[in-house]
Protein backbone atom coordinates (compact mmCIF):
# COMPACT_ATOMS: atom_id res chain seq x y z
CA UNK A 1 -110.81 43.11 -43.04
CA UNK A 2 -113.14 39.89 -44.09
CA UNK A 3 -111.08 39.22 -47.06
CA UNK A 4 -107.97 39.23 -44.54
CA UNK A 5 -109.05 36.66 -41.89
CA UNK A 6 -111.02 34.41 -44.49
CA UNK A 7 -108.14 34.23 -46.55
CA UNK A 8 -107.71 30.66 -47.27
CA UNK A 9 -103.88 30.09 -45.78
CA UNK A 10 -105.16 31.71 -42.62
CA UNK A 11 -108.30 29.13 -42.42
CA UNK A 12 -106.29 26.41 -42.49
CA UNK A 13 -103.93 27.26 -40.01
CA UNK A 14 -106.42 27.85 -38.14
CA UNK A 15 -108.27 24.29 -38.60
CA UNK A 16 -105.00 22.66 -37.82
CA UNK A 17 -104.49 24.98 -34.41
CA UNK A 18 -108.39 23.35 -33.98
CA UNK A 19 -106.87 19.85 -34.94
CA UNK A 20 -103.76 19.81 -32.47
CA UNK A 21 -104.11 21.67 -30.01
CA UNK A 22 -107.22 23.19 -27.02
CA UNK A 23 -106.67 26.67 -27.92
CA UNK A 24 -110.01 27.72 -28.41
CA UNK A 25 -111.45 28.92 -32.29
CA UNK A 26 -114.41 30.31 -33.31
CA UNK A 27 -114.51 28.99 -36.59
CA UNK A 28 -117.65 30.74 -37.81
CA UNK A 29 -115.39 33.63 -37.95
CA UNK A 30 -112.73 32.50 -40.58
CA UNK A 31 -114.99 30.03 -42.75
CA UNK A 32 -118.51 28.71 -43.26
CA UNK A 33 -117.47 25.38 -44.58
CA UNK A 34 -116.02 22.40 -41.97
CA UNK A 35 -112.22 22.32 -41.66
CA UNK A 36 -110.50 20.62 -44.91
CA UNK A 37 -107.53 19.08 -43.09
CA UNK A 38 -106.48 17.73 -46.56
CA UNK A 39 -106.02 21.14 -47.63
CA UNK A 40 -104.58 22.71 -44.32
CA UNK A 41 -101.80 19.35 -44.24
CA UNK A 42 -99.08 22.48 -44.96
CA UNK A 43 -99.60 23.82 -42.18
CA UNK A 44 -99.38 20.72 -39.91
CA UNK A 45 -95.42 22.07 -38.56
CA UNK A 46 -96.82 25.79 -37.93
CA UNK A 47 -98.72 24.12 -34.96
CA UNK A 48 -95.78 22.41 -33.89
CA UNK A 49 -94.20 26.14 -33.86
CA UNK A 50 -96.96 27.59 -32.51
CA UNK A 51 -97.05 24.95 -29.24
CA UNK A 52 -93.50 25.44 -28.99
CA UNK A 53 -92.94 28.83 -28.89
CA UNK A 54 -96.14 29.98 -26.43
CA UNK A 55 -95.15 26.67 -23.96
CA UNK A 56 -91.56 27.28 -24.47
CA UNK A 57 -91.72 31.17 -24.25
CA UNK A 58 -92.96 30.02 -20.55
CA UNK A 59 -90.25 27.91 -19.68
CA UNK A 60 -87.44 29.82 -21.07
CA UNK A 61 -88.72 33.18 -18.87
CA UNK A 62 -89.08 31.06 -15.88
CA UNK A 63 -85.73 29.83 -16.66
CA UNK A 64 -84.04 33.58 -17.21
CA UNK A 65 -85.76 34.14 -13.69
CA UNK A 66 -83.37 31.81 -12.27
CA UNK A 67 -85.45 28.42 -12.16
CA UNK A 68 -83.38 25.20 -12.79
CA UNK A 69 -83.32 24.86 -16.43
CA UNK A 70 -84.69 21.10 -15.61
CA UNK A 71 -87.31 22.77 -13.65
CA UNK A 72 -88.47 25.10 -16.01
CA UNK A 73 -88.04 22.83 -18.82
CA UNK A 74 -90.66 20.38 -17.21
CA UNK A 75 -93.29 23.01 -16.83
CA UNK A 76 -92.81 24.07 -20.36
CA UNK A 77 -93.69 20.47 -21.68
CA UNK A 78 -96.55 19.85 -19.02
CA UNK A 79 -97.61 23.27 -20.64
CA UNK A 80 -97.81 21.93 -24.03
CA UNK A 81 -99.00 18.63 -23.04
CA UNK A 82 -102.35 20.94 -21.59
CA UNK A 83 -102.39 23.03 -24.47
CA UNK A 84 -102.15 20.05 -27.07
CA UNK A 85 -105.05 18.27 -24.76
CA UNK A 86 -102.27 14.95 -25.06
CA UNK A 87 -102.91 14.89 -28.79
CA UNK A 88 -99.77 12.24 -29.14
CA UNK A 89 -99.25 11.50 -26.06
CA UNK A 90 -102.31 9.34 -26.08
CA UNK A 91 -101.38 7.89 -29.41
CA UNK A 92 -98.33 6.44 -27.70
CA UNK A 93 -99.69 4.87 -24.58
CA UNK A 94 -102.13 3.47 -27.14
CA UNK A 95 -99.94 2.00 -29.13
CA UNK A 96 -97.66 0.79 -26.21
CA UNK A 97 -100.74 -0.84 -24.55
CA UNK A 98 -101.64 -2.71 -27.52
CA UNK A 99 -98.16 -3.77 -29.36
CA UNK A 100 -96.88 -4.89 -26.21
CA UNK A 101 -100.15 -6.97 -24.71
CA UNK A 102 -100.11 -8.29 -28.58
CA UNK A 103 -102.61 -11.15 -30.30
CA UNK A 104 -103.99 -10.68 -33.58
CA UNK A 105 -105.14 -7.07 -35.04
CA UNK A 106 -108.41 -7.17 -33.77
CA UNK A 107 -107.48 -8.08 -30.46
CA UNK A 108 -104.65 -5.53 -30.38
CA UNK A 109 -107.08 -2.88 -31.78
CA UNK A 110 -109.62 -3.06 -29.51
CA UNK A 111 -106.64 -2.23 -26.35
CA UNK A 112 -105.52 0.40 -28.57
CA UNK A 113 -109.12 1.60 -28.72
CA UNK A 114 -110.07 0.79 -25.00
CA UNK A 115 -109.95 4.68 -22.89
CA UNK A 116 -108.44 2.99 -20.22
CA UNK A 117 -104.19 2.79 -19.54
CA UNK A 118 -102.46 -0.84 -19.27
CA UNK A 119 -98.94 -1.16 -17.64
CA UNK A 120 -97.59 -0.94 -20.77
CA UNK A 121 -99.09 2.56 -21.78
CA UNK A 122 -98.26 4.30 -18.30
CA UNK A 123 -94.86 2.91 -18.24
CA UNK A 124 -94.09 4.04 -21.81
CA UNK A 125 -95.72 7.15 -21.33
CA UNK A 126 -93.64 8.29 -18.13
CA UNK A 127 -90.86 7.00 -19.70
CA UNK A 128 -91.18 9.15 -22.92
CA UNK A 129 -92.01 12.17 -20.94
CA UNK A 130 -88.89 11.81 -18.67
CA UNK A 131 -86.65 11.19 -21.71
CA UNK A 132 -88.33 14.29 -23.33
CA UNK A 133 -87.51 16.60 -19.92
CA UNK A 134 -83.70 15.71 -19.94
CA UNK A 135 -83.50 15.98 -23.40
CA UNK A 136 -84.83 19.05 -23.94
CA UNK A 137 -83.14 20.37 -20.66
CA UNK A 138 -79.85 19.24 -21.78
CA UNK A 139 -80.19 21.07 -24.88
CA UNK A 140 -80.86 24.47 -23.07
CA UNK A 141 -77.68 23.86 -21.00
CA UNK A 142 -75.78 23.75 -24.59
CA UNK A 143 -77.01 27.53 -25.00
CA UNK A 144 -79.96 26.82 -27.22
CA UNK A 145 -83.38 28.93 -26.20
CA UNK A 146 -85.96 26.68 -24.73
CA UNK A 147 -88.80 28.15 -27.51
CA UNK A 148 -86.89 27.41 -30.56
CA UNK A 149 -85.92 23.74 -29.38
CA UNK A 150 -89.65 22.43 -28.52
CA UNK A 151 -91.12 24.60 -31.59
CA UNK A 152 -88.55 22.21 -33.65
CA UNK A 153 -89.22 18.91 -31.98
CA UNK A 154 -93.09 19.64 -32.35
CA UNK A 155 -92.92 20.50 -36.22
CA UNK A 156 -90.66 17.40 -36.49
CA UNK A 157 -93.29 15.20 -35.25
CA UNK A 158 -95.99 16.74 -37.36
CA UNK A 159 -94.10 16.63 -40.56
CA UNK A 160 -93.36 12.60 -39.63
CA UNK A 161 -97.13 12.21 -39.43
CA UNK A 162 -97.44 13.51 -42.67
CA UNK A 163 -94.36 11.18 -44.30
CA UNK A 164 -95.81 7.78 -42.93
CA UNK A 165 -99.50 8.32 -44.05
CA UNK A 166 -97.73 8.80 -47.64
CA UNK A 167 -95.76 5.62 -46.90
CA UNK A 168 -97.60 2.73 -45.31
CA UNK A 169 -101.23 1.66 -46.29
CA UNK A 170 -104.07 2.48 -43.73
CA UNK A 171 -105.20 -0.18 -41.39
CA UNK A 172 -108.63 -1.33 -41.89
CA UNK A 173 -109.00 -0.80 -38.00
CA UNK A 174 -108.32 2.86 -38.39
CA UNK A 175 -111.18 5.05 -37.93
CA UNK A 176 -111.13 7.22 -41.12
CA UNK A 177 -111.30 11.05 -39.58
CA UNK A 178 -108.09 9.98 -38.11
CA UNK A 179 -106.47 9.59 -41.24
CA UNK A 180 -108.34 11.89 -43.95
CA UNK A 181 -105.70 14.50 -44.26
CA UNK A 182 -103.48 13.28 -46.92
CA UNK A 183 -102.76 16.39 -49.15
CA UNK A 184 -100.89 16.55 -52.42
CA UNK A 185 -97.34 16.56 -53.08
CA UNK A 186 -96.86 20.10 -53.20
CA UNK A 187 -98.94 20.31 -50.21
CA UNK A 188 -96.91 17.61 -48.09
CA UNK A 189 -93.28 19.29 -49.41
CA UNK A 190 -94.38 22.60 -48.53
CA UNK A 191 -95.15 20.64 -44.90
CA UNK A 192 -91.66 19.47 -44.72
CA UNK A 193 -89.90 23.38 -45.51
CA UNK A 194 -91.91 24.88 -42.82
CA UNK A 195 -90.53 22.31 -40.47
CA UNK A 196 -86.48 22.13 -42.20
CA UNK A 197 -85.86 26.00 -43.07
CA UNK A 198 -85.90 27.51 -39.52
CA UNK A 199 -83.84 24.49 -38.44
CA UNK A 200 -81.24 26.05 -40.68
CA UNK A 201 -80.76 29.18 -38.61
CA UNK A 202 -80.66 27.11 -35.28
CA UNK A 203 -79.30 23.78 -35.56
CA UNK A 204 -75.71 22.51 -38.10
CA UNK A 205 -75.93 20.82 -40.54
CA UNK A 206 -74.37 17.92 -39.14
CA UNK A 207 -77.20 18.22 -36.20
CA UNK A 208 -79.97 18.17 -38.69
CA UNK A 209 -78.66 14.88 -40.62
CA UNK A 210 -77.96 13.04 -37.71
CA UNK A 211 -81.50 13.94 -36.59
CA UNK A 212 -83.21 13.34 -39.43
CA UNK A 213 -81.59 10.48 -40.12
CA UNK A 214 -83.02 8.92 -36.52
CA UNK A 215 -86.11 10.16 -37.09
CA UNK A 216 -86.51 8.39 -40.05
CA UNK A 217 -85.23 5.17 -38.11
CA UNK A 218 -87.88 5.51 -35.68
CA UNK A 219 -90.71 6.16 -38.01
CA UNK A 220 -90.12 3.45 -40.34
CA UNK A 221 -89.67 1.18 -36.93
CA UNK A 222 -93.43 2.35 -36.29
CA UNK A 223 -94.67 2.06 -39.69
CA UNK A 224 -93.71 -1.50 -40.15
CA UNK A 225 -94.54 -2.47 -36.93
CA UNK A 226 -98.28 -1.07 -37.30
CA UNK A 227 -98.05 -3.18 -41.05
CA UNK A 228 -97.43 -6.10 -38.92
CA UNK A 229 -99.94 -5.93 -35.94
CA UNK A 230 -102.54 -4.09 -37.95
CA UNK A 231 -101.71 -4.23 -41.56
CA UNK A 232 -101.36 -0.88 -41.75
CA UNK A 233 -101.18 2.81 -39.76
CA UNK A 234 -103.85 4.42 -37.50
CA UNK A 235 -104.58 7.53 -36.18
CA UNK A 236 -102.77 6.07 -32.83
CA UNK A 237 -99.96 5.54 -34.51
CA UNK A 238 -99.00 8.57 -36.28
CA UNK A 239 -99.30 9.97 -32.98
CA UNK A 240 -96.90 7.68 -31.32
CA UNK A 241 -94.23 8.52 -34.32
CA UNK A 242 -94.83 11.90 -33.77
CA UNK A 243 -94.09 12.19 -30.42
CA UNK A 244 -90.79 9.56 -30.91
CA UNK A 245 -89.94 10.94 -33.64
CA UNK A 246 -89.46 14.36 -31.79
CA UNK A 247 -86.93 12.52 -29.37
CA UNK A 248 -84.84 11.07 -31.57
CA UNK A 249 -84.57 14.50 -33.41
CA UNK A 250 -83.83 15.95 -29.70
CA UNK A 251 -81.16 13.09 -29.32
CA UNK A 252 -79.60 13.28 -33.04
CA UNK A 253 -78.77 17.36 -31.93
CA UNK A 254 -77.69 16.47 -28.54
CA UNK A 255 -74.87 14.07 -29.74
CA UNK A 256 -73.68 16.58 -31.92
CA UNK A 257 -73.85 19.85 -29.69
């Protein structure tokens, strides 16, 4: 039984379930050494999954018990926001605040770094969140299950995270545990399937390119816009292109469906 929950792949699941989201671990149990996110970067889409399916499993019974699909869809994602304790969500109102107050990178770091919300951070943030409700609502209406479209969105994100911290340099603002996962290439590909092959057996093909192809829009639009505040990505920002890159995947599908 040891051998089976100390098994390495298990462990670093379960460090990235401890990473992204507020279910709680007792870590003692599956390892004696401190969570090696560089390692466990595979597994940064089976969170994604894992979010989706419990919050979405919510939404889409409350939604087969006759609540409005816009209804249930809305608890589903206030759900995950709980369970993810806001992990990108605060990344974007970060980034919002500080891109759009502006000055030079220190200046625009310390906002970014500052707990409390500007009008720019609130206002991006409700937007985003509304956006994210009809989006994901209007998908359910085309017959897709509420589970398997926020498990996708979430992965989507994750694996983004994972494709700009191979792209753009790190900002010398960005505090390093943010940023410390960066795996190997096998690691980072196997990353990407985890997200890609179940979108196979739920999306087209045509779906998947068009959403793909706005994710990447999106976050090369953050990537070189951190280069240009900051010099470079922080921990804020990979959360903000998670979280947009998730809607423009939920957008590229929605044209299409």
């Amino acid at each position: 039984m040891k051998r089976l929950y100390r098994q390495q792949h298990l462990v670093d699941f379960m460090a990235v379930v401890m990473q992204f989201t507020r279910i709680k671990i007792k870590w003692s149990f599956f390892s004696d050494e401190a969570p090696d996110l560089k390692r466990a970067c595979w597994a940064f889409p089976l969170a994604g999954w894992l979010l989706g399916l419990i919050a979405g499993g919510l939404g889409q019974i409350l939604i087969l018990m006759d609540l409005p699909i816009i209804l249930g869809c809305a608890i589903a994602i206030a759900f995950c926001i709980y369970l993810s304790g806001a992990y990108h969500e605060d990344g974007l109102a970060d980034m919002a605040d500080g891109f759009g107050a502006g000055g030079d990178g220190r200046r625009i770091s310390n906002i970014i770094h500052d707990s409390r919300l500007g009008t720019y951070g609130v206002s991006a943030l409700s937007l985003a969140i509304i956006v994210r409700v009809l989006l994901v609502s209007s998908l359910v209406e085309t017959g897709l299950w509420l589970c398997l479209i926020m498990g996708s969105g979430l992965a989507v994100g994750k694996g983004f995270v994972m494709i700009n911290r191979r792209l753009f340099v790190v900002s010398e603002f960005a505090g390093t545990a943010t940023v410390s996962f960066l795996g190997n290439n096998i690691r980072q590909i196997v990353c990407l399937l985890l997200w890609f092959l179940p979108c196979l057996f739920i999306f087209s093909l045509e779906q998947l390119a068009l959403g793909i192809f706005l994710c990447v829009l999106v976050s090369l639009w953050c990537g070189f816009r951190a280069k240009f505040y900051l010099g470079g990505i922080t921990g804020d920002i990979l959360g903000a292109t998670a979280f947009l890159t998730e809607l423009a995947f939920f957008l590229g599908i929605l044209l299409l469906a």
